[in-house]
PDB file of N, CA and C in Angstrom:
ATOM      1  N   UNK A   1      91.371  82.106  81.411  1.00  0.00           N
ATOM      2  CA  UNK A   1      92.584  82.886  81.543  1.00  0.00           C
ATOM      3  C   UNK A   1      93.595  82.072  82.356  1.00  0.00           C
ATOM      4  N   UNK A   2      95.097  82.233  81.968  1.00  0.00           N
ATOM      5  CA  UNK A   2      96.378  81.411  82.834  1.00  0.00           C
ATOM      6  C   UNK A   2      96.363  82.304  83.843  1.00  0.00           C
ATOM      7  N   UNK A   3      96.362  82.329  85.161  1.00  0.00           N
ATOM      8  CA  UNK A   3      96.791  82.470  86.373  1.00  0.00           C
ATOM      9  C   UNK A   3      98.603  82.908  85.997  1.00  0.00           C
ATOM     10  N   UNK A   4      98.981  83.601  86.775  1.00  0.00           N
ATOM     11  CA  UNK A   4     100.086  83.631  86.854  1.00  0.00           C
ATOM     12  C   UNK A   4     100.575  82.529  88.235  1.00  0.00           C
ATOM     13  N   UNK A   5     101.754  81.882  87.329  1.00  0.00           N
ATOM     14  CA  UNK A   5     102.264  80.762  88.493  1.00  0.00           C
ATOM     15  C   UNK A   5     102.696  81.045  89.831  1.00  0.00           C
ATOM     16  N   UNK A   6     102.735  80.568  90.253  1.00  0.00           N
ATOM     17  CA  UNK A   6     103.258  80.720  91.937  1.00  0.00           C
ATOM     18  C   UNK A   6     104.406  80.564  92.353  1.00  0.00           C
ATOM     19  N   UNK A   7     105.251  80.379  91.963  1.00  0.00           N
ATOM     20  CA  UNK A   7     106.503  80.132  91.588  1.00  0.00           C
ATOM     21  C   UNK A   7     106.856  80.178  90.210  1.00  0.00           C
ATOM     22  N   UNK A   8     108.220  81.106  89.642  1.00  0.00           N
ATOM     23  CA  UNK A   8     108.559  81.296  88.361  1.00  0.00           C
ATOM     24  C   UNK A   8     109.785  82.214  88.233  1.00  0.00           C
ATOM     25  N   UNK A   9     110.748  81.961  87.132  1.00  0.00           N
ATOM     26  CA  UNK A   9     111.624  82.534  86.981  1.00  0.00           C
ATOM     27  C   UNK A   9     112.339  83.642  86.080  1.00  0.00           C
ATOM     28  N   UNK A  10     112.274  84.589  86.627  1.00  0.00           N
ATOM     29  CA  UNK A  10     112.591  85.623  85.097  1.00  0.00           C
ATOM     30  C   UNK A  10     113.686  86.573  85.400  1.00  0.00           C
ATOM     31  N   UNK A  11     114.710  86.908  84.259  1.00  0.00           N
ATOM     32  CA  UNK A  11     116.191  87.476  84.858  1.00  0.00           C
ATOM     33  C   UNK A  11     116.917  87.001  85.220  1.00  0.00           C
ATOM     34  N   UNK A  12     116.869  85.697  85.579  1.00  0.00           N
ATOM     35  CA  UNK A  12     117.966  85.170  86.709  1.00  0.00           C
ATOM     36  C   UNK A  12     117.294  85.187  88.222  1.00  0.00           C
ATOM     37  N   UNK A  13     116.172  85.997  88.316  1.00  0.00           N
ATOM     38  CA  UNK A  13     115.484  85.974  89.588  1.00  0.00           C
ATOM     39  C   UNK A  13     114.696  84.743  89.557  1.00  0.00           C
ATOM     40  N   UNK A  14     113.716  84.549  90.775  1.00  0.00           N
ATOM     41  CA  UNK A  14     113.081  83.274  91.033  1.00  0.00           C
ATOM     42  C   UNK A  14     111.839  84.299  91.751  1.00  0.00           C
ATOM     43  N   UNK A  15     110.861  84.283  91.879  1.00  0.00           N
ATOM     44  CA  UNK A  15     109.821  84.683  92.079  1.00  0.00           C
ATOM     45  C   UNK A  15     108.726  83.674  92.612  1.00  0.00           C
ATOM     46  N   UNK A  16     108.387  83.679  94.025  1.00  0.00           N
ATOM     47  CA  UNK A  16     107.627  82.906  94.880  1.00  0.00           C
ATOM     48  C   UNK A  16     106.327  83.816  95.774  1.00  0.00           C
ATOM     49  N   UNK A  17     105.249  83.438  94.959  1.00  0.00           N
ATOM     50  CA  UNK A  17     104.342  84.117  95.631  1.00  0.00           C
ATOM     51  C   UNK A  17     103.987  83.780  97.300  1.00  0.00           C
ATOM     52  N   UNK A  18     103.938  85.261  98.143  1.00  0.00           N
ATOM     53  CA  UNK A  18     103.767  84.750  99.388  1.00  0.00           C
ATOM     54  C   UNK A  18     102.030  85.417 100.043  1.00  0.00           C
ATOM     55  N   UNK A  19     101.369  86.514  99.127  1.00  0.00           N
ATOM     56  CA  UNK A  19      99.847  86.446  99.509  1.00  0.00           C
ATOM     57  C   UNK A  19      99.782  86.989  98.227  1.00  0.00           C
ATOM     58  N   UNK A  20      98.214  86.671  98.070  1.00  0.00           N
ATOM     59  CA  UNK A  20      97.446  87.160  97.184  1.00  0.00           C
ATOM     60  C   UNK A  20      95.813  87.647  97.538  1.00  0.00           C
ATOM     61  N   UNK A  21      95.771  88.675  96.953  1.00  0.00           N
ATOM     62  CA  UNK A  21      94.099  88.802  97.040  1.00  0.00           C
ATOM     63  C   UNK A  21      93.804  89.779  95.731  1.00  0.00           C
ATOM     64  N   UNK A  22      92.752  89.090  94.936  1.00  0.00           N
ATOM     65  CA  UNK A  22      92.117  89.546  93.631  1.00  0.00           C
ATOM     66  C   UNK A  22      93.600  89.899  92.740  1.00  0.00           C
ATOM     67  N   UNK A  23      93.628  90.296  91.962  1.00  0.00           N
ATOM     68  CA  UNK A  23      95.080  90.846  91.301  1.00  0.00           C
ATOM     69  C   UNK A  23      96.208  91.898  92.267  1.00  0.00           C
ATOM     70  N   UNK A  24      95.743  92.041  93.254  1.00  0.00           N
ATOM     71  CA  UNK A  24      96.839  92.165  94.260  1.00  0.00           C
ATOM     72  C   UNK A  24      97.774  90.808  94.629  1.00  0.00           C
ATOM     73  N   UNK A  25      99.392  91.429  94.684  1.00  0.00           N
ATOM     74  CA  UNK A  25     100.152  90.127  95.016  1.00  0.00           C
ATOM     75  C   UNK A  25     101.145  90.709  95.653  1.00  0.00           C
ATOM     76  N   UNK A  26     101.894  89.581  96.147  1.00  0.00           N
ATOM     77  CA  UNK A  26     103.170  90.112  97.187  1.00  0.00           C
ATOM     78  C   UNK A  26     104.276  88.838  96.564  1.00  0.00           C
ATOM     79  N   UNK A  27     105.193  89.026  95.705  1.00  0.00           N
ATOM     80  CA  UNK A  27     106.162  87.707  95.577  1.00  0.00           C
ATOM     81  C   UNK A  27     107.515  88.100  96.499  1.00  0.00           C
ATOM     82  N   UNK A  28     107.755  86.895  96.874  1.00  0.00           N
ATOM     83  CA  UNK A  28     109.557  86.935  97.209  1.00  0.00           C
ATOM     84  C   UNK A  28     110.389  86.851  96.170  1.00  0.00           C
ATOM     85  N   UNK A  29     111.148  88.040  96.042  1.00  0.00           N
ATOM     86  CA  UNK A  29     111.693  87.774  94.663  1.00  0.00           C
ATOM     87  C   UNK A  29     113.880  87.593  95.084  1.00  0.00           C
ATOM     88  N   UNK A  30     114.512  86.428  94.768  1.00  0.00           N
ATOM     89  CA  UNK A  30     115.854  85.618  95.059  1.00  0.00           C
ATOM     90  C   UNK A  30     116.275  85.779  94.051  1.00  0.00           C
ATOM     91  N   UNK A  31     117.948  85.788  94.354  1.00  0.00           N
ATOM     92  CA  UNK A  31     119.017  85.384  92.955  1.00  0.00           C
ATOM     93  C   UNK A  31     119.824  84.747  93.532  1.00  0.00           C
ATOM     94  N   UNK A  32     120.636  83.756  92.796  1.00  0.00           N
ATOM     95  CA  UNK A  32     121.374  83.102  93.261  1.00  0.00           C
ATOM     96  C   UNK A  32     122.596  83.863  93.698  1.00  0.00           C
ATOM     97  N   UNK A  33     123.425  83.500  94.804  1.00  0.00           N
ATOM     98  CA  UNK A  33     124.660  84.666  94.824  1.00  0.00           C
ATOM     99  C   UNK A  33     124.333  85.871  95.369  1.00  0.00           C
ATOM    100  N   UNK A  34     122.742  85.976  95.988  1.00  0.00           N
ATOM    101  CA  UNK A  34     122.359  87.375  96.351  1.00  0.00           C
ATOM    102  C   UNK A  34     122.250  87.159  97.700  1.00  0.00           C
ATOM    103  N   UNK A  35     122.679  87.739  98.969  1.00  0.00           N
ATOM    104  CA  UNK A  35     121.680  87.494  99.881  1.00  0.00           C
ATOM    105  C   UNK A  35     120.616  87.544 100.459  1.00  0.00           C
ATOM    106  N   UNK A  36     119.885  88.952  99.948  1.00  0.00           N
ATOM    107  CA  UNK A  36     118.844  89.361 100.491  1.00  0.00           C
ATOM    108  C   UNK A  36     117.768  89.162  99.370  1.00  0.00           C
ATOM    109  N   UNK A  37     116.352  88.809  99.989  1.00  0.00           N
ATOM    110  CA  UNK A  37     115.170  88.273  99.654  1.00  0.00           C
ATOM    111  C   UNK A  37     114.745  89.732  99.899  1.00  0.00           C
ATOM    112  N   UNK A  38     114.547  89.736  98.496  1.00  0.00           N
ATOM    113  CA  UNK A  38     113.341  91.362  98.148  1.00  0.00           C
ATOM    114  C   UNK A  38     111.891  91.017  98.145  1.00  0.00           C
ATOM    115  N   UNK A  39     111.152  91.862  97.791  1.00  0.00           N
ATOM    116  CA  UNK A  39     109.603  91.320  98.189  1.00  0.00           C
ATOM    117  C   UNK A  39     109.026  92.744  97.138  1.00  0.00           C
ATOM    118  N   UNK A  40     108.111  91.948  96.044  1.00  0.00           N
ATOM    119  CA  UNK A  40     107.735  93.073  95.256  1.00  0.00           C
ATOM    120  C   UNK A  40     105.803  92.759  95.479  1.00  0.00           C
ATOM    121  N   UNK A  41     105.480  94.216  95.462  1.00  0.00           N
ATOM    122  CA  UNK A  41     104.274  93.864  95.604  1.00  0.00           C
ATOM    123  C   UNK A  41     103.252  94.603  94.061  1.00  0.00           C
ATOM    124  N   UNK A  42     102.939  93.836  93.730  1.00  0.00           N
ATOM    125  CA  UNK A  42     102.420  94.278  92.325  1.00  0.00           C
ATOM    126  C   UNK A  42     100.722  93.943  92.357  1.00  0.00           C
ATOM    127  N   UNK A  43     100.392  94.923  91.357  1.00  0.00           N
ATOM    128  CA  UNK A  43      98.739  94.889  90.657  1.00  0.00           C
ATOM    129  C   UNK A  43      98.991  93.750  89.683  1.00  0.00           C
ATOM    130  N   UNK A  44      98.665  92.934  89.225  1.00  0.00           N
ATOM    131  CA  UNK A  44      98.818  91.699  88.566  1.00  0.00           C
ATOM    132  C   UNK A  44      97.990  92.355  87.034  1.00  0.00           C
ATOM    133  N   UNK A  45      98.712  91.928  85.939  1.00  0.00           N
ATOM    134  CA  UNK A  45      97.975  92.852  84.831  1.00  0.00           C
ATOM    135  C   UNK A  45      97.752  91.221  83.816  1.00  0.00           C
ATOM    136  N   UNK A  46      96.526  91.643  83.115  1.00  0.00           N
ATOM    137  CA  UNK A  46      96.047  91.152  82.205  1.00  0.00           C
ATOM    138  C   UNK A  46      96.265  91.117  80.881  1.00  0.00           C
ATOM    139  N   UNK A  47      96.844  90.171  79.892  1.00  0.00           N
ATOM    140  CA  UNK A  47      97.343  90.480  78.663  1.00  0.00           C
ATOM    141  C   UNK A  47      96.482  89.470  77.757  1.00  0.00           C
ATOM    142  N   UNK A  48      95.846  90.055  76.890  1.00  0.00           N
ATOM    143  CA  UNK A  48      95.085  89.113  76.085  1.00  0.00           C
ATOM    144  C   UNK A  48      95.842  88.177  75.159  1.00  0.00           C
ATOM    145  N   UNK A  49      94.846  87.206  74.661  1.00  0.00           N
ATOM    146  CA  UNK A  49      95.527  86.110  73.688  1.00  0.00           C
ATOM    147  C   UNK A  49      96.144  86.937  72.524  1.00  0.00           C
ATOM    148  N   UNK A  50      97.179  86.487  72.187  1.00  0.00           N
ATOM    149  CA  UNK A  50      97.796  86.929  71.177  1.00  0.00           C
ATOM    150  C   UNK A  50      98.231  85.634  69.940  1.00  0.00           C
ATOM    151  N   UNK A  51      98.323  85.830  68.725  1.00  0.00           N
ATOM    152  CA  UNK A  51      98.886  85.259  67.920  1.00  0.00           C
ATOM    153  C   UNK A  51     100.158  85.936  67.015  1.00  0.00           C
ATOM    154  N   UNK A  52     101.302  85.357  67.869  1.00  0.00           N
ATOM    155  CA  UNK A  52     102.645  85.587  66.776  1.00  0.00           C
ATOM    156  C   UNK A  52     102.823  85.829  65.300  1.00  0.00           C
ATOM    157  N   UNK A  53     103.311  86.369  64.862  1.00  0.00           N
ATOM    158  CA  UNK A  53     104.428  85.795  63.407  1.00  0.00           C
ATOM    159  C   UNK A  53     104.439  84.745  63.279  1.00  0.00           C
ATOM    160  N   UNK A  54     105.144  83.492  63.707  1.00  0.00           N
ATOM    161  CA  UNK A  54     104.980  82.468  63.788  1.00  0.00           C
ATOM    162  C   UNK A  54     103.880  81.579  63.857  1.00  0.00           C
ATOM    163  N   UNK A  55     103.077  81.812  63.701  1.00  0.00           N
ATOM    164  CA  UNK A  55     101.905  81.357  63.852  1.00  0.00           C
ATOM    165  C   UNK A  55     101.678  80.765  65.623  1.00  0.00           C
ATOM    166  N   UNK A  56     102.488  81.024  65.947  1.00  0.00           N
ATOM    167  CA  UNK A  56     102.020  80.079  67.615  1.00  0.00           C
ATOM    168  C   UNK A  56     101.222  80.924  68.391  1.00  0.00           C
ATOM    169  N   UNK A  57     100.317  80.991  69.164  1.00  0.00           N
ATOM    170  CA  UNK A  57      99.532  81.264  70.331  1.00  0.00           C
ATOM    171  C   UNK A  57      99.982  81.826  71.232  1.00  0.00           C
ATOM    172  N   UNK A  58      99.810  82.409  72.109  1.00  0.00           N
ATOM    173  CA  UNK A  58      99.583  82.960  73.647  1.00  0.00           C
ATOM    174  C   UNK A  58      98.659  83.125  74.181  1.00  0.00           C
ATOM    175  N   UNK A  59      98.055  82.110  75.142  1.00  0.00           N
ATOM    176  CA  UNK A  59      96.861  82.681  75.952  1.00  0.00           C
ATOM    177  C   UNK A  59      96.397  83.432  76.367  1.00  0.00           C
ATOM    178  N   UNK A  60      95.197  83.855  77.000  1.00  0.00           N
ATOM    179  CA  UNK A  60      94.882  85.379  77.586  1.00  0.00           C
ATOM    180  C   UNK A  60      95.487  84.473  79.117  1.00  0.00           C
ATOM    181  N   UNK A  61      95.987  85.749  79.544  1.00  0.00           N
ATOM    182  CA  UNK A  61      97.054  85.339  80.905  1.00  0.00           C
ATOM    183  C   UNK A  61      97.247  86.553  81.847  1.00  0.00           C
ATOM    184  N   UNK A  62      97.399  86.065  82.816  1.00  0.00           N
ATOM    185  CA  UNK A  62      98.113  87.219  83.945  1.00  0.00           C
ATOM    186  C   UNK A  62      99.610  87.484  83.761  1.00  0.00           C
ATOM    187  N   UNK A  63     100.440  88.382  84.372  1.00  0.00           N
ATOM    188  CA  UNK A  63     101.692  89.176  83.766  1.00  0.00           C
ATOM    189  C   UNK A  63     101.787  90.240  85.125  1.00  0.00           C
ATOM    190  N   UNK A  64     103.642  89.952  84.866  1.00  0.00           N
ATOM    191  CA  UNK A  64     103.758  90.906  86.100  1.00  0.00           C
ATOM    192  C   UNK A  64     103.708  92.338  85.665  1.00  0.00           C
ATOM    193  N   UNK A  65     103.879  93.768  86.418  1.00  0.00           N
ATOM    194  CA  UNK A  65     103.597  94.424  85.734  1.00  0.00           C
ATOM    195  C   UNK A  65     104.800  95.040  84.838  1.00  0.00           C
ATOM    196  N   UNK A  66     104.671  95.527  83.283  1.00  0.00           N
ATOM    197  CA  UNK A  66     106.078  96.120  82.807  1.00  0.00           C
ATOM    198  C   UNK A  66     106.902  96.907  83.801  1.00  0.00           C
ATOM    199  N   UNK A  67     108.647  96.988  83.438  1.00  0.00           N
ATOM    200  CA  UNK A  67     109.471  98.126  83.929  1.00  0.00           C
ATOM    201  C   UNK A  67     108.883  99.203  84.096  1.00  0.00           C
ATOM    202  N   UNK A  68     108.464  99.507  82.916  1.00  0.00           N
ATOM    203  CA  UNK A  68     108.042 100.750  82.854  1.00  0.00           C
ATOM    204  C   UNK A  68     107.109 101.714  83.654  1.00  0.00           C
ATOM    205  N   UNK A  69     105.937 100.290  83.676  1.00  0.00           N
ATOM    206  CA  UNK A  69     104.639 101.261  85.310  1.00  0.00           C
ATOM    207  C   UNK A  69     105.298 100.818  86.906  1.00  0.00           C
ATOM    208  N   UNK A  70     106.431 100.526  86.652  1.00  0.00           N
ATOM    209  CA  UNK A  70     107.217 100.227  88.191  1.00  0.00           C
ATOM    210  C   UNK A  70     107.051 101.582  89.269  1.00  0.00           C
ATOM    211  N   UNK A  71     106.255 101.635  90.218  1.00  0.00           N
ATOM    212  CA  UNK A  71     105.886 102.875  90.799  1.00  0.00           C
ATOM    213  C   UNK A  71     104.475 103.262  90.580  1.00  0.00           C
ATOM    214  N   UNK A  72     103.872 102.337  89.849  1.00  0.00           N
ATOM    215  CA  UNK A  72     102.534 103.049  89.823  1.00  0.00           C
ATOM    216  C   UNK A  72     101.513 101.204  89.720  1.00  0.00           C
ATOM    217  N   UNK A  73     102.082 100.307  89.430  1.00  0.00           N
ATOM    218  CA  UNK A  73     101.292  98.965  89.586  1.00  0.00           C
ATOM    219  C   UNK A  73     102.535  98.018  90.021  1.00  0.00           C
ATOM    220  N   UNK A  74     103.440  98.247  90.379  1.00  0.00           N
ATOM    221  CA  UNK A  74     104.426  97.798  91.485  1.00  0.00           C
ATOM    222  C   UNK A  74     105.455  98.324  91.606  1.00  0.00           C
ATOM    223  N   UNK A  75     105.880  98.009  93.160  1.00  0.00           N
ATOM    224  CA  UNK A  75     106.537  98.531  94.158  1.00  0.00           C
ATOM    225  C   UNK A  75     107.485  97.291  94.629  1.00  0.00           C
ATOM    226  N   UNK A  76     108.686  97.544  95.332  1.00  0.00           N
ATOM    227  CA  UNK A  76     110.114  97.133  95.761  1.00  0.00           C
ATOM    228  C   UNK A  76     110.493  97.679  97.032  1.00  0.00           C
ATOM    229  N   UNK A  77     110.228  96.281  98.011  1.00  0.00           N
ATOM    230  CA  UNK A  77     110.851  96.507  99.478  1.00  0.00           C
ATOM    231  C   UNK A  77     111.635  95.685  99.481  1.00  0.00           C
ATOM    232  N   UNK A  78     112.531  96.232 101.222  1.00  0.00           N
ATOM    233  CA  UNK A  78     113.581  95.622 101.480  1.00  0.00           C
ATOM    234  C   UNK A  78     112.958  94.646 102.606  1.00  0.00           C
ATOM    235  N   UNK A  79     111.864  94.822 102.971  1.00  0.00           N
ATOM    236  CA  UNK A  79     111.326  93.648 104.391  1.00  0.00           C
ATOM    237  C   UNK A  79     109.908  93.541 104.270  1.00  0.00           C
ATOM    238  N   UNK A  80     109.586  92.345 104.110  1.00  0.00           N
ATOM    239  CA  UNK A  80     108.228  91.369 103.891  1.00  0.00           C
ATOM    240  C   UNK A  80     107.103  92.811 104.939  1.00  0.00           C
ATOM    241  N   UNK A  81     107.694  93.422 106.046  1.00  0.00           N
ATOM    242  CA  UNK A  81     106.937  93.569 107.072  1.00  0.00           C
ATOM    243  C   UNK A  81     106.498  95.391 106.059  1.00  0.00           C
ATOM    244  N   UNK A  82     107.212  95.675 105.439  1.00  0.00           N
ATOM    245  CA  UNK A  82     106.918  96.860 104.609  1.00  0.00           C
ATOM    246  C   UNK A  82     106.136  96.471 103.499  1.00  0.00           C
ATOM    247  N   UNK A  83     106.612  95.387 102.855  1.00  0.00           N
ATOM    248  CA  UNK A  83     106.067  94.908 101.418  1.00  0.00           C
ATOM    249  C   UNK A  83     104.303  94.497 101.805  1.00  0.00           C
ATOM    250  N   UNK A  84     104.476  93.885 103.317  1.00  0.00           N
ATOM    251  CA  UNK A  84     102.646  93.724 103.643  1.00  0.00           C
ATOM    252  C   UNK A  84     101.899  95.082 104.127  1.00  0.00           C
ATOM    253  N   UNK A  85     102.597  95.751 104.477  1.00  0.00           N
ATOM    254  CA  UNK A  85     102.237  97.193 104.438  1.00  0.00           C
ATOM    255  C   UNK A  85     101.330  97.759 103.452  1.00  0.00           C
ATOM    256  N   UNK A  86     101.917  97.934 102.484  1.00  0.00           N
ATOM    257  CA  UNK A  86     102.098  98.382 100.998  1.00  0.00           C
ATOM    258  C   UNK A  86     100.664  97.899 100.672  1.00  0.00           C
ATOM    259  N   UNK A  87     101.010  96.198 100.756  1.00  0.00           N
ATOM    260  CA  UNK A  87      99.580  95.509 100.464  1.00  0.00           C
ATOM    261  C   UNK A  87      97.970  95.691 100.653  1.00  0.00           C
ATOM    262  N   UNK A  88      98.390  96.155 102.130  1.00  0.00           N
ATOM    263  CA  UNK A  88      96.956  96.375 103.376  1.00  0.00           C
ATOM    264  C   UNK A  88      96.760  97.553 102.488  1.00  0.00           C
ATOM    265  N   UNK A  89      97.462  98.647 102.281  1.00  0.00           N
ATOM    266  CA  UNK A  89      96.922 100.001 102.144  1.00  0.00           C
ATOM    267  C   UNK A  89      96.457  99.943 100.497  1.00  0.00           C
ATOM    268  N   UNK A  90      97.264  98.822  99.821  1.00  0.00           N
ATOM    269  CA  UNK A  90      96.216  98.773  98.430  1.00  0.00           C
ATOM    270  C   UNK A  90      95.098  98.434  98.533  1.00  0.00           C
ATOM    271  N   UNK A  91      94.808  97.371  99.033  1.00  0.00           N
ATOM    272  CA  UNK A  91      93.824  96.485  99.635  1.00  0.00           C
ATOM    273  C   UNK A  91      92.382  97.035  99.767  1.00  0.00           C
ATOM    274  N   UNK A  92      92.689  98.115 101.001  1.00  0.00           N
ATOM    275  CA  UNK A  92      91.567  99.116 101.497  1.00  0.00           C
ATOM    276  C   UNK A  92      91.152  99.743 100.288  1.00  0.00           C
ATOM    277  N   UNK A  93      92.271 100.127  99.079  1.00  0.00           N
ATOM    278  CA  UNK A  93      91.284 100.892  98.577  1.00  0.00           C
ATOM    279  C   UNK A  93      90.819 100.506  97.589  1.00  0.00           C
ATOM    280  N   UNK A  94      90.880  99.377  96.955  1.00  0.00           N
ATOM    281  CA  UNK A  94      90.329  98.396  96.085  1.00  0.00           C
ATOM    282  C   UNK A  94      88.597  97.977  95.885  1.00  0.00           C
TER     283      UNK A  94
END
């Protein structure tokens, strides 16, 4: 399986992982022109290999989680010191 990178860019955002444990994660997530450094803390989700239309590939890989489960396999702070919060209390119950 691909790991999700440790650094990566999607939206116009930049996404820099700052802890991890098992599919728990915490990234710093930047835009250019923005000032403030958000911090999302997500369940890291699993997407199997796929084969396109195109005939091309996709590995089985890690993935942040969709818009859509935003609130239920990740969450959006305004300070690293909340976003590790968040973390600890997933953590425990894992």
């Amino acid at each position: 399986m691909q790991s999700i990178d440790p650094l990566f860019k999607s939206n116009g955002f930049t996404f820099k992982l700052i802890q991890r444990e098992g599919k728990l994660a915490i990234f710093g997530k930047t835009k250019p022109n923005h000032s403030r450094v958000t911090w999302e803390v997500v369940k890291l989700q699993t997407h199997k290999a796929h084969t396109w239309p195109s005939g091309e590939t996709s590995p089985e890989r890690e993935a942040m989680p969709s818009p859509e489960s935003w609130g239920t396999l990740g969450w959006s702070y305004l300070t690293l010191q909340d976003a590790r919060r968040r973390f600890a209390s997933l953590a425990t119950m894992a």
